[in-house]
Structures are given as C-alpha cells and as structure tokens.
PDB file of N, CA and C in Angstrom:
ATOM      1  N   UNK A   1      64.478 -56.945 142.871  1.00  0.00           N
ATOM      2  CA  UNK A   1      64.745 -58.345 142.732  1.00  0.00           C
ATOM      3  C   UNK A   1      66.180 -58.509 142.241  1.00  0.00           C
ATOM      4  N   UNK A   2      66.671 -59.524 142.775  1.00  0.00           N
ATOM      5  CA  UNK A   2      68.505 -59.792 142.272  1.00  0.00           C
ATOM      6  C   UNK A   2      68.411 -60.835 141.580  1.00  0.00           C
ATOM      7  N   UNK A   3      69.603 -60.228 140.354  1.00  0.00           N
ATOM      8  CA  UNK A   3      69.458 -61.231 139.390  1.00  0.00           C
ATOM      9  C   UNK A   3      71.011 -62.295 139.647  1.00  0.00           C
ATOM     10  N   UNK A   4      70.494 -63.831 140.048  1.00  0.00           N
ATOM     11  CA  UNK A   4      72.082 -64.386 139.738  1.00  0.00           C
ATOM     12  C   UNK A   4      72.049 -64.976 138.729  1.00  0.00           C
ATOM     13  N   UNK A   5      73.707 -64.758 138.384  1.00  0.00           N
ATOM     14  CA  UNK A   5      74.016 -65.317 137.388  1.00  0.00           C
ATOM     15  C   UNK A   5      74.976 -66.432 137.590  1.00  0.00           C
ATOM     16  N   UNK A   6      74.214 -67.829 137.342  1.00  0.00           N
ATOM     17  CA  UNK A   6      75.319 -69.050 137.257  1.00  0.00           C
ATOM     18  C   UNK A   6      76.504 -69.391 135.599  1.00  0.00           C
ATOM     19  N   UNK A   7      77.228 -68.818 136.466  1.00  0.00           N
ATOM     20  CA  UNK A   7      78.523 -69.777 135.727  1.00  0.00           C
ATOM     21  C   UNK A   7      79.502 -70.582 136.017  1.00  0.00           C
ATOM     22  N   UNK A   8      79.583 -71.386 134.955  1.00  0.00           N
ATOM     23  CA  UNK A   8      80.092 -72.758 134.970  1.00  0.00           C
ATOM     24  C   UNK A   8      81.757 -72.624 135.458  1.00  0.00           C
ATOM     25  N   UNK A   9      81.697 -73.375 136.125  1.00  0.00           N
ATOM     26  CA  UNK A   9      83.547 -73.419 136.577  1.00  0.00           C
ATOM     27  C   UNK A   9      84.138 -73.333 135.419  1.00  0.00           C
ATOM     28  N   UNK A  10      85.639 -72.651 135.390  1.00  0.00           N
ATOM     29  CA  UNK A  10      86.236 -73.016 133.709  1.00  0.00           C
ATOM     30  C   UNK A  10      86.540 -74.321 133.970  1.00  0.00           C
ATOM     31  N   UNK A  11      86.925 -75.250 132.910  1.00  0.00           N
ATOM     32  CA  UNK A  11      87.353 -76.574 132.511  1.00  0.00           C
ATOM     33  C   UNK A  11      88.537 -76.863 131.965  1.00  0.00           C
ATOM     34  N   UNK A  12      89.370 -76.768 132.501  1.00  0.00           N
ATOM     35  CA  UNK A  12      90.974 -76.848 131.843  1.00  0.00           C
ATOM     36  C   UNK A  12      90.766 -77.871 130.346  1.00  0.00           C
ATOM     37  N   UNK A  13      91.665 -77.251 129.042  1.00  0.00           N
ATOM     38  CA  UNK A  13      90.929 -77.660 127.961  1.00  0.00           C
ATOM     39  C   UNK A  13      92.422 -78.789 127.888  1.00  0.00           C
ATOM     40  N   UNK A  14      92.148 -80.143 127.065  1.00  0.00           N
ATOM     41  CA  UNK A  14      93.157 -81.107 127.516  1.00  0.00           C
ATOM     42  C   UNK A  14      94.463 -80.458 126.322  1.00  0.00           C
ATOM     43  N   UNK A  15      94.843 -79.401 125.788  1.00  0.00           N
ATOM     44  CA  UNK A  15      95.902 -79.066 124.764  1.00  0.00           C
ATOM     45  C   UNK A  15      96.667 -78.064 125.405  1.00  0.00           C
ATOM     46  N   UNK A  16      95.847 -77.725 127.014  1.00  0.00           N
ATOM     47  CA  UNK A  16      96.524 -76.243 127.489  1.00  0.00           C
ATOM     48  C   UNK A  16      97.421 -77.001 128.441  1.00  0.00           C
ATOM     49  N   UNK A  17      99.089 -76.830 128.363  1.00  0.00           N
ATOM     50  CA  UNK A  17      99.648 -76.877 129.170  1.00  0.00           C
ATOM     51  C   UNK A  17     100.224 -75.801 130.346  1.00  0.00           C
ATOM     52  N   UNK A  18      99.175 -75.596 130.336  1.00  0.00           N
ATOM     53  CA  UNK A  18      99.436 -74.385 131.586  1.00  0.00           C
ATOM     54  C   UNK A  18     101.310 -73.271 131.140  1.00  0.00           C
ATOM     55  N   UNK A  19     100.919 -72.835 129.277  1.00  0.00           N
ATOM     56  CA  UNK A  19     101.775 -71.719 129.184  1.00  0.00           C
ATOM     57  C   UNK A  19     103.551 -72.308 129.160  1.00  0.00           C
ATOM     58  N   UNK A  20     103.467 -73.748 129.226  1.00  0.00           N
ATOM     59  CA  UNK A  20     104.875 -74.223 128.811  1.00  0.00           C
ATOM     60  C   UNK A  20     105.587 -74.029 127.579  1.00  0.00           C
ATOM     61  N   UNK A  21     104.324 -74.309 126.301  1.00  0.00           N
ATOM     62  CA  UNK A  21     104.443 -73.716 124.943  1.00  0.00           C
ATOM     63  C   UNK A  21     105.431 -72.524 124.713  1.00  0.00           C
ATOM     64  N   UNK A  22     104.272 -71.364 125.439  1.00  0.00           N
ATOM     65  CA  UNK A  22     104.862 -70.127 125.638  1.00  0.00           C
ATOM     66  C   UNK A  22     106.671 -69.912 125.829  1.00  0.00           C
ATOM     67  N   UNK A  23     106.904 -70.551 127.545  1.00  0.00           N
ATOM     68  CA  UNK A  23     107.682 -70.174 127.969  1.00  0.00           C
ATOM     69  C   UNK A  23     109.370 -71.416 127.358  1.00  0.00           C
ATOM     70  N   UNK A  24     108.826 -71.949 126.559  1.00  0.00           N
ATOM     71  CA  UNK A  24     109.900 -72.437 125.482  1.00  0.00           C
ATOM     72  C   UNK A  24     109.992 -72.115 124.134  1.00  0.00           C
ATOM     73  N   UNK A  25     109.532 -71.120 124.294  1.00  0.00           N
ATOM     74  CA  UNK A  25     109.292 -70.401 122.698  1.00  0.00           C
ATOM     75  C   UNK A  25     110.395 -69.007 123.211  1.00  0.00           C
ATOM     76  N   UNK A  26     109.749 -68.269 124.263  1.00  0.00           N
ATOM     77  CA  UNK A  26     110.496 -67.399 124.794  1.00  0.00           C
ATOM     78  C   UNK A  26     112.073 -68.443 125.157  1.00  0.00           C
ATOM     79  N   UNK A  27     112.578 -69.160 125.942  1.00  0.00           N
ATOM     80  CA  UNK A  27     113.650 -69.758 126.104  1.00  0.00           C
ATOM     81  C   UNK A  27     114.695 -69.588 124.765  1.00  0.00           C
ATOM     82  N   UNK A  28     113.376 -70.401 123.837  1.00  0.00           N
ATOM     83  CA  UNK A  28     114.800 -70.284 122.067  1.00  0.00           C
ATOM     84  C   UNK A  28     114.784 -69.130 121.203  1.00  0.00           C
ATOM     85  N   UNK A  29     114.049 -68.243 121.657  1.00  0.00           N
ATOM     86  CA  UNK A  29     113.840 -67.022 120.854  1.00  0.00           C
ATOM     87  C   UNK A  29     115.692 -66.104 121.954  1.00  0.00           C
ATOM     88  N   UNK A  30     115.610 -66.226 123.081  1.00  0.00           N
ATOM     89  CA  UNK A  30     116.689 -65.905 124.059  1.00  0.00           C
ATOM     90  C   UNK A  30     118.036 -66.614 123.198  1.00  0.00           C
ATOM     91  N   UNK A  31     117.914 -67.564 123.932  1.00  0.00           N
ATOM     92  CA  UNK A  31     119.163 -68.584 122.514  1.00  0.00           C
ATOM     93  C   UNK A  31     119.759 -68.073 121.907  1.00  0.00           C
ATOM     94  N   UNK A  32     118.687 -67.964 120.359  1.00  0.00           N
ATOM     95  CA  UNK A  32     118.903 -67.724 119.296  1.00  0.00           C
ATOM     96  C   UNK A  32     119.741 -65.848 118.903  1.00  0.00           C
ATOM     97  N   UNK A  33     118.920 -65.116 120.006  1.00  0.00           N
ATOM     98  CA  UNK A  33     119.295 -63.487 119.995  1.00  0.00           C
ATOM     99  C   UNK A  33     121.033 -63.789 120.559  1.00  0.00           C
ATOM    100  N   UNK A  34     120.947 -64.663 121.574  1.00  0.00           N
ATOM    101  CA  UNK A  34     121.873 -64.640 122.356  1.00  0.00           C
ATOM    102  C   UNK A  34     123.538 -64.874 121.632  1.00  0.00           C
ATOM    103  N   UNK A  35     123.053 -65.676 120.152  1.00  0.00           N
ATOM    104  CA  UNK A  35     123.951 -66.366 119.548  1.00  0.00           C
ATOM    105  C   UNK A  35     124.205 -65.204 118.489  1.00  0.00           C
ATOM    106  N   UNK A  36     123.089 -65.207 118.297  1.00  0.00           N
ATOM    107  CA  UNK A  36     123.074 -63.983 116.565  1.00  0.00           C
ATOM    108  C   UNK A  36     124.365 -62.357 117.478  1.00  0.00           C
ATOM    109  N   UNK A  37     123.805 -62.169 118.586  1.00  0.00           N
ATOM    110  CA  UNK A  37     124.721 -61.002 119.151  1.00  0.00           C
ATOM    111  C   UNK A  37     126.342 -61.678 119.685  1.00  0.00           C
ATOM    112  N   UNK A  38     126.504 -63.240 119.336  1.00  0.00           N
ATOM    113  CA  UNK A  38     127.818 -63.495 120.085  1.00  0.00           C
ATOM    114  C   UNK A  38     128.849 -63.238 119.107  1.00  0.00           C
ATOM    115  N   UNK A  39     128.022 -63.593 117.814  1.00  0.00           N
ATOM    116  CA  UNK A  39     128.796 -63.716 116.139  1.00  0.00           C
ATOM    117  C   UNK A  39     128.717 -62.737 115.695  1.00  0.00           C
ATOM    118  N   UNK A  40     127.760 -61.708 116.017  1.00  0.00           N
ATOM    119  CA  UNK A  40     127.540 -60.724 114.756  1.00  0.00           C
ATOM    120  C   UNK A  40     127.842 -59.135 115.486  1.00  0.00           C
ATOM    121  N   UNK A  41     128.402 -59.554 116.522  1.00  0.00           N
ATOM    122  CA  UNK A  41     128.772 -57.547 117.195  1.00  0.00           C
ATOM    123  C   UNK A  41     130.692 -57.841 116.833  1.00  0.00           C
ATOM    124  N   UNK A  42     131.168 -59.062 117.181  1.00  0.00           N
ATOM    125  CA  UNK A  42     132.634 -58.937 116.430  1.00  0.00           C
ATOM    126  C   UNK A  42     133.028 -58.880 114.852  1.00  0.00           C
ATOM    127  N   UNK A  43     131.959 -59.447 114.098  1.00  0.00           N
ATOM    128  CA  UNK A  43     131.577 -59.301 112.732  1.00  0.00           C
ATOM    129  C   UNK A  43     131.625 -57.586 112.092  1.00  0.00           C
ATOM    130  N   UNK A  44     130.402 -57.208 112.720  1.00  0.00           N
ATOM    131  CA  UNK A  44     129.921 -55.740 112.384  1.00  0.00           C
ATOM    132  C   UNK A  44     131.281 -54.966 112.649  1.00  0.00           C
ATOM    133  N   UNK A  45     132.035 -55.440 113.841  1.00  0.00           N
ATOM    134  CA  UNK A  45     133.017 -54.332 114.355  1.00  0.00           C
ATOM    135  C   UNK A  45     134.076 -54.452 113.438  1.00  0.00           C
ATOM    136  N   UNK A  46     134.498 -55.846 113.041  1.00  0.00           N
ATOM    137  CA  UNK A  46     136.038 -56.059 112.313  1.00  0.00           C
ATOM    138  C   UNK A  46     134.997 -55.718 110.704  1.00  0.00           C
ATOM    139  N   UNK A  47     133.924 -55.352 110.464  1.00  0.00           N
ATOM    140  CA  UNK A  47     133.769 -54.689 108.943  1.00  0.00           C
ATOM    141  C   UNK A  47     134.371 -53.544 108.018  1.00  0.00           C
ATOM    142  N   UNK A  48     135.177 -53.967 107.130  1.00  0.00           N
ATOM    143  CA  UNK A  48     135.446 -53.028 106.086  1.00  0.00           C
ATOM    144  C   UNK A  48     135.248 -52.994 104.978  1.00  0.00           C
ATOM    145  N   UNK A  49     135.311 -51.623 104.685  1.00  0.00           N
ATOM    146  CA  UNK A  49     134.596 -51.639 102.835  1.00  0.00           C
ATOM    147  C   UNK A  49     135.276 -52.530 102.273  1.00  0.00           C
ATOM    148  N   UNK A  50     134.392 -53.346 100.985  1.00  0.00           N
ATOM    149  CA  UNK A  50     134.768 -54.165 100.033  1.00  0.00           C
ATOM    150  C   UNK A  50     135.837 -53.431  99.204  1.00  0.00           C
ATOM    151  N   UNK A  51     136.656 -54.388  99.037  1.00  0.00           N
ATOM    152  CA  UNK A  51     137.925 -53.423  98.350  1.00  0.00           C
ATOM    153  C   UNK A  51     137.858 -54.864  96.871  1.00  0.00           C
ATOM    154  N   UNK A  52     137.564 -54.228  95.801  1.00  0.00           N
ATOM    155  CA  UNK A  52     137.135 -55.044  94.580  1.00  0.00           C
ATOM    156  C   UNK A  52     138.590 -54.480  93.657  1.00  0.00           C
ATOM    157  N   UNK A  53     139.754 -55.543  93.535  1.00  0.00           N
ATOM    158  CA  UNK A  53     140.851 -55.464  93.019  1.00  0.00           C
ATOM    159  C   UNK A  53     140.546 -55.511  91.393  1.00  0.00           C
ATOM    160  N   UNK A  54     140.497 -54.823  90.271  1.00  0.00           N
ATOM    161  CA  UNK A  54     140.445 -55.241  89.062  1.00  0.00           C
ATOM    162  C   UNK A  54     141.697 -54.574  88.298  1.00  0.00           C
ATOM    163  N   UNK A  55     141.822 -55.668  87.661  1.00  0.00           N
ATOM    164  CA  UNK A  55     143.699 -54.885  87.159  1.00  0.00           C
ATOM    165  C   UNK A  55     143.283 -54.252  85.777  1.00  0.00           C
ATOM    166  N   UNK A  56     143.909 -53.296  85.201  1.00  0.00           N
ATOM    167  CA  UNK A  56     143.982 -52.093  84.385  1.00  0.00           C
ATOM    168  C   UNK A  56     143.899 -53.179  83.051  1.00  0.00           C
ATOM    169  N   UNK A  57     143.486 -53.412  82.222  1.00  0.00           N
ATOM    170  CA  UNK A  57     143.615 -53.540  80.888  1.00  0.00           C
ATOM    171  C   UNK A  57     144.778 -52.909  80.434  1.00  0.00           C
ATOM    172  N   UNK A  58     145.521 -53.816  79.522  1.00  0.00           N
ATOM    173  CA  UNK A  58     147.172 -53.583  79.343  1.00  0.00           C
ATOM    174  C   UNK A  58     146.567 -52.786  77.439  1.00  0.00           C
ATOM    175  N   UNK A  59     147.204 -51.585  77.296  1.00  0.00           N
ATOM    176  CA  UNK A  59     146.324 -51.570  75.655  1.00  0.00           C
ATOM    177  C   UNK A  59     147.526 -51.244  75.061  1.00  0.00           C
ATOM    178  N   UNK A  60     148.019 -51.826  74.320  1.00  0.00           N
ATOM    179  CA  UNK A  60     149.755 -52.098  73.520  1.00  0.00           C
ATOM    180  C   UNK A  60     149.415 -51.451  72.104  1.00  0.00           C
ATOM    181  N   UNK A  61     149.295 -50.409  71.997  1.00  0.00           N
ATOM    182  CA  UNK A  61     148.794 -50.238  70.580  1.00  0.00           C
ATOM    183  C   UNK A  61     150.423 -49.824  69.830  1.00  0.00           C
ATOM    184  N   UNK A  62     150.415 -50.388  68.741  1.00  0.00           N
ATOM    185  CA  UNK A  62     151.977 -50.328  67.714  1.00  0.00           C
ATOM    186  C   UNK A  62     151.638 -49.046  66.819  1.00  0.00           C
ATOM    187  N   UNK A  63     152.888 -48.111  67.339  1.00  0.00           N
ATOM    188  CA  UNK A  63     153.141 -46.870  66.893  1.00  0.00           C
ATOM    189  C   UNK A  63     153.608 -46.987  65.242  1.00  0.00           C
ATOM    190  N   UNK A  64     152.558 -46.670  64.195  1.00  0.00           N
ATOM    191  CA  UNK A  64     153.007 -46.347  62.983  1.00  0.00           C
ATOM    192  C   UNK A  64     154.112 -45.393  62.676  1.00  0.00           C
ATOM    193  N   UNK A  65     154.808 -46.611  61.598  1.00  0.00           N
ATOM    194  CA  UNK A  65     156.243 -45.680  60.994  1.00  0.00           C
ATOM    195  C   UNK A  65     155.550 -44.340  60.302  1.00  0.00           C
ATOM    196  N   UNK A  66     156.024 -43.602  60.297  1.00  0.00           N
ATOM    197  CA  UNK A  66     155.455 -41.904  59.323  1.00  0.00           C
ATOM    198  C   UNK A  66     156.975 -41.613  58.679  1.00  0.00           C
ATOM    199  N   UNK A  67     156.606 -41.593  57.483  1.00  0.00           N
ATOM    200  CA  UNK A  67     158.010 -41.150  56.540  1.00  0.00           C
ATOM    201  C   UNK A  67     157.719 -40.033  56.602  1.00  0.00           C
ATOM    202  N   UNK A  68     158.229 -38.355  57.036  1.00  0.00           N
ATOM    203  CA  UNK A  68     157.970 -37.353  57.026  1.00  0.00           C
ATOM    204  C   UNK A  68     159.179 -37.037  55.905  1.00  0.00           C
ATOM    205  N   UNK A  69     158.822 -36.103  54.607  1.00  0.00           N
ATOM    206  CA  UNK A  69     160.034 -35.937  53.717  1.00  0.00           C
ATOM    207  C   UNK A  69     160.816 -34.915  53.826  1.00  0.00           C
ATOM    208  N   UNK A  70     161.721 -34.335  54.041  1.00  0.00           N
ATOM    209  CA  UNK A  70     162.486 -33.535  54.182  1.00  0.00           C
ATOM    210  C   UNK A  70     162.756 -32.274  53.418  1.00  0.00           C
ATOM    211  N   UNK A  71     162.498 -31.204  53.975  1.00  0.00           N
ATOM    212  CA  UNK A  71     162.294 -29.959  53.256  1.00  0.00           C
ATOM    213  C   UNK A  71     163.365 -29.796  52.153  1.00  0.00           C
ATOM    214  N   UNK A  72     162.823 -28.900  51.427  1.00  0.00           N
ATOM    215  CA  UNK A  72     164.231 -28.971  50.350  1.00  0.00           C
ATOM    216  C   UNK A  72     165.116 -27.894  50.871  1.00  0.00           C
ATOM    217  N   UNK A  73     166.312 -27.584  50.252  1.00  0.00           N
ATOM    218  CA  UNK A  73     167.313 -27.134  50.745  1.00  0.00           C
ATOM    219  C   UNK A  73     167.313 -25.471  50.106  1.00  0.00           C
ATOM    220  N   UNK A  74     166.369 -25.550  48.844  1.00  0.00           N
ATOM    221  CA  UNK A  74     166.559 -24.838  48.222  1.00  0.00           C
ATOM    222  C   UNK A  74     165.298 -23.632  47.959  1.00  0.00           C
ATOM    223  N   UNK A  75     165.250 -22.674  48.609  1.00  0.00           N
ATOM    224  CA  UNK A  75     163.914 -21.524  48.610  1.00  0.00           C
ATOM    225  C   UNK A  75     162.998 -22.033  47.151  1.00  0.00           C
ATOM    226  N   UNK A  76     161.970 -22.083  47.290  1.00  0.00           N
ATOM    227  CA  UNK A  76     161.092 -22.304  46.126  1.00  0.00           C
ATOM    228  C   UNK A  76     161.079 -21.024  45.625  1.00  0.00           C
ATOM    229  N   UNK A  77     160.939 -21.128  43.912  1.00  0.00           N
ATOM    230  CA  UNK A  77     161.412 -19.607  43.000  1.00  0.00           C
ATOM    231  C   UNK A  77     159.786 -19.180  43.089  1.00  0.00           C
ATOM    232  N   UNK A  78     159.790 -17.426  43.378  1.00  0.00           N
ATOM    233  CA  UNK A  78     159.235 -16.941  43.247  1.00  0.00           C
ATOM    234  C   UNK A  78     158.844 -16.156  42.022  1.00  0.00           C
ATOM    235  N   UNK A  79     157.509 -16.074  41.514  1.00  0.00           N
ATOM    236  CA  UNK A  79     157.635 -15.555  40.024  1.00  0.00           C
ATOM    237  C   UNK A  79     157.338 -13.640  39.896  1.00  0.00           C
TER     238      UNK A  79
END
C-alpha cells in the first residue's frame, strides 16, 4: 500500500522580502571594507615608531667652597 503525503504549498510569509535585507547588508558591509582599506593601507604604510621627545632635567647643583689648609713648610719634629 502507498503512503501519500499531502503538503501544503509554502505561503510566502508577509516580512520576507525575497532576501533584499540580505543583499543590502552585504552591499554596506562592501562599502564600509571598501573605505576602511582606502584610509587605512596608506595609514599602515606611512607608520612610524612613536618618537616621545622628553627633554633632560637641567640639575645645577652649586659646587661648595672647601678651604683645604696648606701644608706646613716645616718637617714635623720627630722625637
């Protein structure tokens, strides 16, 4: 004995636009790559290391006078 099986025609549902959604999603996703690679491959290429300028701390320190006394002239006596 054969078994049929009835099914129902599909019913186009009223929110499906037959994949337009889709194919404007794909459109600005294109765009958007299209733009990000127009700006950002001359970007990447003209990149150089950060060069961070900081100037030396100036340190002025004032050289103390030293009275050094002057040897005597005369041999110290031996006993």
């Amino acid at each position: 004995m054969t078994t049929v099986v009835n099914n129902p025609t599909p019913v186009k549902e009223s929110g499906d636009n037959g994949g337009i959604g889709f194919l404007v999603g794909v459109v600005i996703i294109v765009i958007f790559l299209g733009v990000v690679l127009y700006y950002a491959i001359p970007a990447i290429r003209n990149m150089q290391p950060v060069q961070v300028n900081v100037p030396a701390p100036q340190i002025n320190v004032e050289t103390p006078e030293v009275a050094v006394p002057s040897t005597p002239s005369e041999p110290a006596p031996t006993q």
